[in-house]
N, C-alpha and C. Protein backbone atom coordinates (compact mmCIF):
# COMPACT_ATOMS: atom_id res chain seq x y z
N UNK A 1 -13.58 5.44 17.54
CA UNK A 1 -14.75 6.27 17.36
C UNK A 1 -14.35 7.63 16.76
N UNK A 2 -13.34 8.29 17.36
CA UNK A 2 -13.07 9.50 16.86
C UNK A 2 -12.55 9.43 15.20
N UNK A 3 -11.74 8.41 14.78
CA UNK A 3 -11.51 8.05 13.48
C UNK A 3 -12.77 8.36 12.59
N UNK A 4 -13.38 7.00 13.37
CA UNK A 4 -15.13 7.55 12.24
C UNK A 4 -15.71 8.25 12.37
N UNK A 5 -16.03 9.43 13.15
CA UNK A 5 -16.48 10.52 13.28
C UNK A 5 -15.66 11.47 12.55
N UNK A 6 -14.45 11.56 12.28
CA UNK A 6 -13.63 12.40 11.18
C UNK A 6 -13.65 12.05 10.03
N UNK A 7 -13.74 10.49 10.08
CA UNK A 7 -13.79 10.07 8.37
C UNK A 7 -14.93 10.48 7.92
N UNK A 8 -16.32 10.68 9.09
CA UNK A 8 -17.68 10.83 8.42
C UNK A 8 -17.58 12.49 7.89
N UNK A 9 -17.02 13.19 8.72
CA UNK A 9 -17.04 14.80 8.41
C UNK A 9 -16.50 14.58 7.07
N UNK A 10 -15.13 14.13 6.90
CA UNK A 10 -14.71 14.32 5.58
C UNK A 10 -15.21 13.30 4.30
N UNK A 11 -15.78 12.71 4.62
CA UNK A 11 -16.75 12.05 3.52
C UNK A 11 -18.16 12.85 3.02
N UNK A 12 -18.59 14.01 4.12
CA UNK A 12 -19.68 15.14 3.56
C UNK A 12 -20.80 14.75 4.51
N UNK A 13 -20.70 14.51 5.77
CA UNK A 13 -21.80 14.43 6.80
C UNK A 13 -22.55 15.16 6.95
N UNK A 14 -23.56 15.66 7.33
CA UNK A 14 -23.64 17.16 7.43
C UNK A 14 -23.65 17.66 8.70
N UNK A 15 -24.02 16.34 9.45
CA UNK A 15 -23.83 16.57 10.88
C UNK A 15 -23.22 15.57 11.56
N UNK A 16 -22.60 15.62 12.57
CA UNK A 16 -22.28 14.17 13.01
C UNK A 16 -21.45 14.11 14.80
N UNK A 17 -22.85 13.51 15.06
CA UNK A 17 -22.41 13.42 16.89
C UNK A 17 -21.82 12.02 17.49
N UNK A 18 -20.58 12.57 18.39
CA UNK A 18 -19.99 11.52 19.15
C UNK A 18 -20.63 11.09 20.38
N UNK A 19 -21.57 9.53 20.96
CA UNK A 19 -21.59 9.94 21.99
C UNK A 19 -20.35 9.08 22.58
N UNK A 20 -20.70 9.35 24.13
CA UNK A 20 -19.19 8.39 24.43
C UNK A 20 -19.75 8.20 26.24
N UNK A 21 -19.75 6.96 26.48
CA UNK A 21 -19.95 6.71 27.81
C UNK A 21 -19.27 7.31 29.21
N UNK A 22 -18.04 8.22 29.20
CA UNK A 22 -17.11 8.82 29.74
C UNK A 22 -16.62 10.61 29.23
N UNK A 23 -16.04 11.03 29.75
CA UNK A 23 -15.52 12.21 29.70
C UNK A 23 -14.46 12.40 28.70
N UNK A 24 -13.86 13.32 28.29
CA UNK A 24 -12.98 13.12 26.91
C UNK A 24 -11.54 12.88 27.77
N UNK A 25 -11.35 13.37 28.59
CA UNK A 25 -9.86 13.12 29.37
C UNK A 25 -9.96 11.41 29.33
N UNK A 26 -11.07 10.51 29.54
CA UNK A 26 -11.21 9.11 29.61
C UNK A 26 -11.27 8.53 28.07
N UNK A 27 -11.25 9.60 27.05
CA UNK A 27 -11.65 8.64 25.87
C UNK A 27 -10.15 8.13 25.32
N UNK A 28 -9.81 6.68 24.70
CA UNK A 28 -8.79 6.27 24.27
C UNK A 28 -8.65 7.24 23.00
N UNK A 29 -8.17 7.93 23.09
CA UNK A 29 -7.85 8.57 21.92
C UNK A 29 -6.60 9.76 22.35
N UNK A 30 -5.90 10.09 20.92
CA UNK A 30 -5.28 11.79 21.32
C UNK A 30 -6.00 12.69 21.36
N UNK A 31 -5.46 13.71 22.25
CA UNK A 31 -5.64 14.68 22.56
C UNK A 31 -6.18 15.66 21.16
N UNK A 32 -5.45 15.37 20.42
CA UNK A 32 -4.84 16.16 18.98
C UNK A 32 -6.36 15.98 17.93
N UNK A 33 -6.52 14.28 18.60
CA UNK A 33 -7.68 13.90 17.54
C UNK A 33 -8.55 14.40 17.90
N UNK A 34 -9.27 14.66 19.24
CA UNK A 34 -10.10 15.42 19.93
C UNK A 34 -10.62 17.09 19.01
N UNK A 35 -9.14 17.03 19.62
CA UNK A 35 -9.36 18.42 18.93
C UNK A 35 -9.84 18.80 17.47
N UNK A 36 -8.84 18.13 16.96
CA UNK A 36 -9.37 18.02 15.66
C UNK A 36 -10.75 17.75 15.03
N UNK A 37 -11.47 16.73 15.41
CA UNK A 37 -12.91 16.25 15.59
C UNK A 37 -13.54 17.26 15.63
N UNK A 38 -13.65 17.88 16.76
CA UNK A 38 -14.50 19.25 17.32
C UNK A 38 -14.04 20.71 16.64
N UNK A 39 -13.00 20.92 16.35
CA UNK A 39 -12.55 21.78 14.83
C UNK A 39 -13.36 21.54 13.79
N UNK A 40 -13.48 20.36 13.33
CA UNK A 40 -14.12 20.11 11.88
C UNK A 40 -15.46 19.96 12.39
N UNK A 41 -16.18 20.17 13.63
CA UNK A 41 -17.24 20.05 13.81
C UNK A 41 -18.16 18.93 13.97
N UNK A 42 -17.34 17.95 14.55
CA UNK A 42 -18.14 16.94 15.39
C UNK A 42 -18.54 17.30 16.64
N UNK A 43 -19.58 16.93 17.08
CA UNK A 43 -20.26 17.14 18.48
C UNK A 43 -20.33 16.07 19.35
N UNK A 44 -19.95 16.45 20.54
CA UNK A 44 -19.46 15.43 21.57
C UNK A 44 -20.66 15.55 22.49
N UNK A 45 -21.51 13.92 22.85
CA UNK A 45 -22.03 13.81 23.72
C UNK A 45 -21.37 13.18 24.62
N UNK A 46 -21.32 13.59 25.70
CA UNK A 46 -20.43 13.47 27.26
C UNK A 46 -20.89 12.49 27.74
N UNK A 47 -20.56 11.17 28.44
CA UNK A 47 -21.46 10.87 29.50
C UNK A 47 -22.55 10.35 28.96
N UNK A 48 -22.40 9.79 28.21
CA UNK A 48 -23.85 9.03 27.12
C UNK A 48 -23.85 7.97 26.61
N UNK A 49 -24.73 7.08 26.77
CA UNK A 49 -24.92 5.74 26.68
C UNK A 49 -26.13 5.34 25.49
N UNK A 50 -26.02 4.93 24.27
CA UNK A 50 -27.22 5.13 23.52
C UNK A 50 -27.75 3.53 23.86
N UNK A 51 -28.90 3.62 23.95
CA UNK A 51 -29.67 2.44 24.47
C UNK A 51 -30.80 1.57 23.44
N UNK A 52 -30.74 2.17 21.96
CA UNK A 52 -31.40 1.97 21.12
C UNK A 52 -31.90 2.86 19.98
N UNK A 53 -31.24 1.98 18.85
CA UNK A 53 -31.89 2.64 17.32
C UNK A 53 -33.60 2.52 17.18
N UNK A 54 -33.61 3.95 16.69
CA UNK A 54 -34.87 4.68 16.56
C UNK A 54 -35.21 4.18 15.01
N UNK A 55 -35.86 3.68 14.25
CA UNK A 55 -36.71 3.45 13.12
C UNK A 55 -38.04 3.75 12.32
N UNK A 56 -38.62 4.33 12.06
CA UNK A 56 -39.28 4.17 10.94
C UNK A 56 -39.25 3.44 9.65
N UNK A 57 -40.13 2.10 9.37
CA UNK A 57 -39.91 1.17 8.10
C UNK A 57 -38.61 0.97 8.70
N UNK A 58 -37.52 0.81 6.98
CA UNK A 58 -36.06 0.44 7.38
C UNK A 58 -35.25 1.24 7.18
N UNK A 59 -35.84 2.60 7.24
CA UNK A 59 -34.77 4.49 7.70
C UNK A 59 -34.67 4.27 9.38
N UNK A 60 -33.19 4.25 9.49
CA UNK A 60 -33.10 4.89 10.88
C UNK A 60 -33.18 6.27 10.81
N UNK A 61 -33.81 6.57 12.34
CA UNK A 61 -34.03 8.44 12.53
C UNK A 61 -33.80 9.17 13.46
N UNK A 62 -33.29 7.88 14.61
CA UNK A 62 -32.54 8.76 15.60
C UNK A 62 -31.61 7.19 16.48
N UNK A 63 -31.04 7.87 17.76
CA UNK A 63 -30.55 7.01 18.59
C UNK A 63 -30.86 7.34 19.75
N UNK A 64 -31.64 6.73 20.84
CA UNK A 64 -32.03 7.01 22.29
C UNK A 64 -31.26 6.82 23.24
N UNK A 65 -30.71 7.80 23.86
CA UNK A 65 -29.62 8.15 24.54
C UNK A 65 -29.97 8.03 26.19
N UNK A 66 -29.07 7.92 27.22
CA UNK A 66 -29.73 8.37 28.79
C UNK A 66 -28.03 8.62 29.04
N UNK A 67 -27.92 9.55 30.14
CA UNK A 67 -26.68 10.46 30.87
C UNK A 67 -26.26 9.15 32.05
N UNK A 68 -25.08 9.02 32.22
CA UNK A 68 -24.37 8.39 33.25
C UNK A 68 -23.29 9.12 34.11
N UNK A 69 -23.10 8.88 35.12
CA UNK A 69 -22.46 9.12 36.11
C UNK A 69 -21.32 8.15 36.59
N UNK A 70 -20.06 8.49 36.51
CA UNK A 70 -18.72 7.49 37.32
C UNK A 70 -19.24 7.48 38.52
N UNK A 71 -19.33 6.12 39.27
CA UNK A 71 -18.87 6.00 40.36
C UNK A 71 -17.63 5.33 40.79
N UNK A 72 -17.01 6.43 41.66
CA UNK A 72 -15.81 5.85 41.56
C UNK A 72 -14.73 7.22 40.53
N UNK A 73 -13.01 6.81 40.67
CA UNK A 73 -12.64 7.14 39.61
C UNK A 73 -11.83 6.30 38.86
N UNK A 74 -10.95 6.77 37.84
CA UNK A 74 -10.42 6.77 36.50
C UNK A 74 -11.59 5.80 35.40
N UNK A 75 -11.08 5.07 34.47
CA UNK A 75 -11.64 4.33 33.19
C UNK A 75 -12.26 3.24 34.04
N UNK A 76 -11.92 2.60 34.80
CA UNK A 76 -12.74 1.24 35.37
C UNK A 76 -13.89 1.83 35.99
N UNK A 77 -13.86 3.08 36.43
CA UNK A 77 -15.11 3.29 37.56
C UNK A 77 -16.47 2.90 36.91
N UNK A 78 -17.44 2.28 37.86
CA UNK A 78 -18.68 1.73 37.31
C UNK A 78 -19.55 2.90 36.96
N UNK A 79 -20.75 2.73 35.91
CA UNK A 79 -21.14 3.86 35.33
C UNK A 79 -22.17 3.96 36.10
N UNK A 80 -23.67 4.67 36.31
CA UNK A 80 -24.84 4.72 36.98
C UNK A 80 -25.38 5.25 36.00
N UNK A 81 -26.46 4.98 35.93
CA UNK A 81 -27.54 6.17 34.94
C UNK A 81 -28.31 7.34 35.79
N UNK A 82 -28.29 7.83 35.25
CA UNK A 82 -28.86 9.56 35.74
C UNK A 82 -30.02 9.51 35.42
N UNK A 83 -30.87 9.26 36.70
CA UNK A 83 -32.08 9.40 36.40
C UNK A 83 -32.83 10.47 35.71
N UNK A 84 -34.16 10.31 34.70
CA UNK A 84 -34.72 11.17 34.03
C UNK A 84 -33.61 11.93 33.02
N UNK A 85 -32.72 11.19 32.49
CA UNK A 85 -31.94 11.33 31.56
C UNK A 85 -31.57 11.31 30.05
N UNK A 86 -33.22 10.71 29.85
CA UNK A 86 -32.99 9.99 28.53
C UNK A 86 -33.26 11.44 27.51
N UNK A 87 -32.89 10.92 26.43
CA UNK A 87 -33.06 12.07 25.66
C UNK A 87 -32.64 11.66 23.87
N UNK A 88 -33.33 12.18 22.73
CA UNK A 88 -32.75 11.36 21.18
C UNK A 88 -32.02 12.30 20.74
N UNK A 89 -30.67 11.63 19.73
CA UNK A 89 -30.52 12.68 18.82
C UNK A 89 -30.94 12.15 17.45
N UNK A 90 -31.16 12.64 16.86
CA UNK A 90 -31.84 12.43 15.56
C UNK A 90 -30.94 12.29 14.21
N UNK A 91 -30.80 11.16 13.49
CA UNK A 91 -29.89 11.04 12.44
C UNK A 91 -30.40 9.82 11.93
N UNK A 92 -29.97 9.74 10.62
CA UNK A 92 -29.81 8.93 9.49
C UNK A 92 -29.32 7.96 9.32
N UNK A 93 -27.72 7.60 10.03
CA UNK A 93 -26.92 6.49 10.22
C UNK A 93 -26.55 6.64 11.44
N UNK A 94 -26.35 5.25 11.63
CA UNK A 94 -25.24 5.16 13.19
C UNK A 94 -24.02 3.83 12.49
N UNK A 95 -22.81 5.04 13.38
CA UNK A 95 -21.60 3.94 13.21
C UNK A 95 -21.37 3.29 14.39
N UNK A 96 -21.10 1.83 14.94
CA UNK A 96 -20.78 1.87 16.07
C UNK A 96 -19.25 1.27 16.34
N UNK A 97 -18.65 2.48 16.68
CA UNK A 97 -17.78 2.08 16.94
C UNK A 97 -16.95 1.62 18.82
N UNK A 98 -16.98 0.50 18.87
CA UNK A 98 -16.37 0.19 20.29
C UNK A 98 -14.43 -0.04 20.57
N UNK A 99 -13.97 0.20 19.98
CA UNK A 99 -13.08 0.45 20.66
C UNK A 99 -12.03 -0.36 19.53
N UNK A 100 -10.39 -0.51 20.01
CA UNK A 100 -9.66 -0.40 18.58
C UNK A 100 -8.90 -2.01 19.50
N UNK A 101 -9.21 -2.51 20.31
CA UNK A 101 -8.85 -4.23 20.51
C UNK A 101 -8.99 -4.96 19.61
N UNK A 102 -8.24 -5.61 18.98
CA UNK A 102 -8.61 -6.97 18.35
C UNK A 102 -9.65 -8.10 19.25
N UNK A 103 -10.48 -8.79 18.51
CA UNK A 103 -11.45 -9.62 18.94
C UNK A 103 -10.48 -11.10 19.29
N UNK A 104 -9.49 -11.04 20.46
CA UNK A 104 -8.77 -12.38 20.78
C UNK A 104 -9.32 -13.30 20.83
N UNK A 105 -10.82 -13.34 21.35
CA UNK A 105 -10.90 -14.94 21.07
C UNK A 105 -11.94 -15.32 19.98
N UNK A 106 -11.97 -14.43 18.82
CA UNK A 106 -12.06 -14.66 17.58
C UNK A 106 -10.89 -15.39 16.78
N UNK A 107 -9.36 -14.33 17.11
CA UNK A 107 -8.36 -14.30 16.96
C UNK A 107 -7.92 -16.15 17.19
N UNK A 108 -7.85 -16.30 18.43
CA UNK A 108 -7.57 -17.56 18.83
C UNK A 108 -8.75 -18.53 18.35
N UNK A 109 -9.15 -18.61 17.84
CA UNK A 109 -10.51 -19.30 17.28
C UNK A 109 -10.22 -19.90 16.23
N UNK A 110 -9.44 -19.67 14.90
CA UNK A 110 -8.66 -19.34 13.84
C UNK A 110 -7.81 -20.59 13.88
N UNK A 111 -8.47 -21.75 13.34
CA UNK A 111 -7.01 -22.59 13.34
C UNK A 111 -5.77 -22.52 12.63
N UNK A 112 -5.02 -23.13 13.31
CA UNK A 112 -3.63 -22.62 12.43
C UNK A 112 -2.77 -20.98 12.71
N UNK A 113 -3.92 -19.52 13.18
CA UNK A 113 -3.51 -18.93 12.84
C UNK A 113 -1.96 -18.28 14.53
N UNK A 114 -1.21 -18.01 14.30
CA UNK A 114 0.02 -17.70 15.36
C UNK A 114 -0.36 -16.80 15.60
N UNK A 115 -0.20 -16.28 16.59
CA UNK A 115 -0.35 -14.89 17.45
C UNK A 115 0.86 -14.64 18.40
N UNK A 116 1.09 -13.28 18.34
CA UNK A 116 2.58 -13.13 19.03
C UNK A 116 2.29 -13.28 20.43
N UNK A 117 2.93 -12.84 21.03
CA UNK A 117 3.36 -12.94 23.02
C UNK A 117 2.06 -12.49 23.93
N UNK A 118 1.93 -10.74 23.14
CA UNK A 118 0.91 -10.03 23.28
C UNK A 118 -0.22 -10.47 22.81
N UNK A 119 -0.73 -11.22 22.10
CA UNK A 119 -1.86 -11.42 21.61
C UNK A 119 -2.22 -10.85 20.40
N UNK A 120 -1.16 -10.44 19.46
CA UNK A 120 -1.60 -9.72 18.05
C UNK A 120 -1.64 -10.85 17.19
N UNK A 121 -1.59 -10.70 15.50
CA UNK A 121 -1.51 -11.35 14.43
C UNK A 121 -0.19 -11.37 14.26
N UNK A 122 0.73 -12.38 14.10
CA UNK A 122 2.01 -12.92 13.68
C UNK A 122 1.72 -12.49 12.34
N UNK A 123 2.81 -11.67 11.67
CA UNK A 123 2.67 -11.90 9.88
C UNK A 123 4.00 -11.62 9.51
N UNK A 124 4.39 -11.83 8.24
CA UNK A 124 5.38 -11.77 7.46
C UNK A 124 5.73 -10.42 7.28
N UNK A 125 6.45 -9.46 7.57
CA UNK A 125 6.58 -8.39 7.93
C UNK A 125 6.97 -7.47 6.27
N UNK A 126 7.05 -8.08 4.97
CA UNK A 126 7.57 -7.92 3.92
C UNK A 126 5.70 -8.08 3.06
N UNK A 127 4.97 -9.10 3.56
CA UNK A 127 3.60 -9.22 2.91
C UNK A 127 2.55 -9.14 3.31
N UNK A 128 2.63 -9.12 4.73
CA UNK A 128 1.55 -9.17 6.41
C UNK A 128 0.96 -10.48 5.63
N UNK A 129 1.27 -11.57 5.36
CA UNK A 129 0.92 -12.95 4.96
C UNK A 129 0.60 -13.71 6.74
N UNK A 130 -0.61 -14.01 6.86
CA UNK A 130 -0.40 -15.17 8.32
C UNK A 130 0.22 -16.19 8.52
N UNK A 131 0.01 -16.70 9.41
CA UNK A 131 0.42 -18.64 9.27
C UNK A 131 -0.70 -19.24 8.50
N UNK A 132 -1.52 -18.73 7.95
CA UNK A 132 -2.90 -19.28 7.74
C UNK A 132 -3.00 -19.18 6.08
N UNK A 133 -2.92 -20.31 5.34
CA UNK A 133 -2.81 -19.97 3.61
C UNK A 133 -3.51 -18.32 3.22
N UNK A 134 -3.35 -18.07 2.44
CA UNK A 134 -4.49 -16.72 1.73
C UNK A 134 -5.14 -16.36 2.93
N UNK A 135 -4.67 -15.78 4.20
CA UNK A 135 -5.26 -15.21 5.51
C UNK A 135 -4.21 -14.22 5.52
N UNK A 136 -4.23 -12.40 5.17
CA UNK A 136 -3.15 -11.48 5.88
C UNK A 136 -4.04 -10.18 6.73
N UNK A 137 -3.37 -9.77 7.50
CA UNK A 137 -3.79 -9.21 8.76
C UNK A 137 -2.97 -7.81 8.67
N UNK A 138 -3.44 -7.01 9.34
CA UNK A 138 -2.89 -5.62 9.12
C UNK A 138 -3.44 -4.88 10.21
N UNK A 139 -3.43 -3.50 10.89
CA UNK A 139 -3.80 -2.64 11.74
C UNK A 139 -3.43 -2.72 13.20
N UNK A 140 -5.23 -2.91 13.92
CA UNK A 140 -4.86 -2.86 15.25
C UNK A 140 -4.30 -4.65 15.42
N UNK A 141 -4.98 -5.24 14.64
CA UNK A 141 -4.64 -6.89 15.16
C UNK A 141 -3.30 -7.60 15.35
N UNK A 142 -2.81 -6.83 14.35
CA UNK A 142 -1.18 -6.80 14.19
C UNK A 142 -0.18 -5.77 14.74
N UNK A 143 -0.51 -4.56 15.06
CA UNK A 143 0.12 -3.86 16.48
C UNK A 143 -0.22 -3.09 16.97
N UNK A 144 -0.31 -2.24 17.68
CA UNK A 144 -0.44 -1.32 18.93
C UNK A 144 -1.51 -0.96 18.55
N UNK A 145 -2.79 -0.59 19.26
CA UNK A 145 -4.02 -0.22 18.62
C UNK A 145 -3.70 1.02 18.72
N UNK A 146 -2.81 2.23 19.20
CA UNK A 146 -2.93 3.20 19.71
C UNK A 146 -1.67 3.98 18.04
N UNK A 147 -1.72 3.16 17.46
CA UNK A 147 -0.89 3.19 16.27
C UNK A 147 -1.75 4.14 15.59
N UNK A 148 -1.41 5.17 14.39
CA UNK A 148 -2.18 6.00 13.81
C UNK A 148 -3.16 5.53 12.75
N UNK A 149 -3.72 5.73 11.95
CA UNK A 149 -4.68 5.43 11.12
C UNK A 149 -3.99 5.35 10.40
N UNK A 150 -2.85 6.03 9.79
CA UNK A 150 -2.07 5.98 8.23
C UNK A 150 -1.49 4.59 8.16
N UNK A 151 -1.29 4.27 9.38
CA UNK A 151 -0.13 2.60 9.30
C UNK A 151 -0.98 1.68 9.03
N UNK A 152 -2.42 1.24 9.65
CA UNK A 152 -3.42 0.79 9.37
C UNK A 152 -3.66 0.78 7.63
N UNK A 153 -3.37 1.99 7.40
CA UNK A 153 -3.98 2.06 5.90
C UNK A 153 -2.79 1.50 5.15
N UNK A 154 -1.40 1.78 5.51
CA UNK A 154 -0.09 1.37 4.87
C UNK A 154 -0.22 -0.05 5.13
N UNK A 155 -0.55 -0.79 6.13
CA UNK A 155 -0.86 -2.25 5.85
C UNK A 155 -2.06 -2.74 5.02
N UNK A 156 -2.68 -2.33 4.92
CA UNK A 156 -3.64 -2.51 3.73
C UNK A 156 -3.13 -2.45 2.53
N UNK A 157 -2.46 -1.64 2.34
CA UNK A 157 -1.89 -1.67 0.79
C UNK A 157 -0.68 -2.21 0.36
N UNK A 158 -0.12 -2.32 1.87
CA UNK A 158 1.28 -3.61 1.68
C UNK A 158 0.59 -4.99 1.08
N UNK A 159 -1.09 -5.30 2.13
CA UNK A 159 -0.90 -7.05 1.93
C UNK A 159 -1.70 -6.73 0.72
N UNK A 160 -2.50 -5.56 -0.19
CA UNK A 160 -3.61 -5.60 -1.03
C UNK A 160 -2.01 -6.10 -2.24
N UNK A 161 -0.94 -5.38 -2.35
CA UNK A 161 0.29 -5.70 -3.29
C UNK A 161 0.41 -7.32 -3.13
N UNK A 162 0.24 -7.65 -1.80
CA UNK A 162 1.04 -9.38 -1.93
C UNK A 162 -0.07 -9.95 -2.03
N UNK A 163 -1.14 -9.33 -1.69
CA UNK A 163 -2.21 -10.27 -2.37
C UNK A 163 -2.44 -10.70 -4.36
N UNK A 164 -2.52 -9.29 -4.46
CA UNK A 164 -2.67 -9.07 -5.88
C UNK A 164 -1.05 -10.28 -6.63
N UNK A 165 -0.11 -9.87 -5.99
CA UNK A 165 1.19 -10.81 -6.65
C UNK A 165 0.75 -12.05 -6.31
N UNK A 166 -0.41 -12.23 -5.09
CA UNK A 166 -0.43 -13.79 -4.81
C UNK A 166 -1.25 -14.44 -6.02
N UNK A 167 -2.39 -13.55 -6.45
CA UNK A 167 -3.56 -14.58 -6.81
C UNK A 167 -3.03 -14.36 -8.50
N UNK A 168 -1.95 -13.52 -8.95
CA UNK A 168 -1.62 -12.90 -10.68
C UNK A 168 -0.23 -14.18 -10.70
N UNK A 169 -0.09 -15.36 -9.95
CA UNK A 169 1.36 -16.18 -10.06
C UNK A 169 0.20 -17.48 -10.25
């Protein structure tokens, strides 16, 4: 989430709010990115659960939000809604982003395709090529989701090279 909320600032947003079901000490993210986010002027809704895109015709115009409460602590604690909580913010697009896991039993779904110990994408470490003909894999699926955005993008342009050498032979 915090990724696309920075990529949106620097693509020319003019505004652009995070919400996030938890507190920022709970959000999977760095510290650094946080910061950064809210530097460049993203706005963090705390504790917010959006419950439905707002429409007019086929313009979205807002997202309908309500406040939650941990019960309980750390990341597992169950959420509650806060009564008389609801409330919109008003925008143009929504990104939704849930979280940086690979979809495993998408993953395992995939005939043919290997998956390591952990549950990532097996690939050829020279082409990110799969077990799977013309199938290559790159990012969180293939390692650590907690990996930076640049490596993500450096595998993209490793397999976009072995692709391009694949389909020009």
């Amino acid at each position: 989430a915090i990724d696309c909320a920075n990529a949106a600032v620097r693509l020319g947003a003019d505004t652009v709010t995070l919400a996030y079901r938890r507190d920022a000490a709970s959000m999977p993210a760095f510290a650094h990115e946080v910061e950064l986010a809210a530097e460049s002027g993203v706005r963090f809704e705390w504790h917010t659960v959006v419950t439905r895109v707002l429409t007019r015709g086929r313009r979205i115009t807002g997202v309908r939000c309500h406040r939650v409460r941990p019960q309980g602590r750390g990341r597992r604690a169950r959420l509650v809604k806060v009564p008389r909580s609801e409330f919109t913010i008003p925008c143009d697009m929504v990104i939704k982003a849930l979280g940086q896991q690979p979809l495993a039993d998408l993953l395992r779904s995939i005939p043919k395709l290997k998956l390591t110990s952990d549950g990532r994408v097996a690939v050829d470490p020279e082409t990110y090529a799969t077990s799977v003909p013309r199938l290559f894999a790159g990012g969180d699926c293939r390692h650590d989701a907690f990996e930076e955005v640049v490596s993500a993008v450096e595998d993209g342009k490793r397999a976009a090279a072995a692709i391009d050498a694949m389909l020009s032979n």
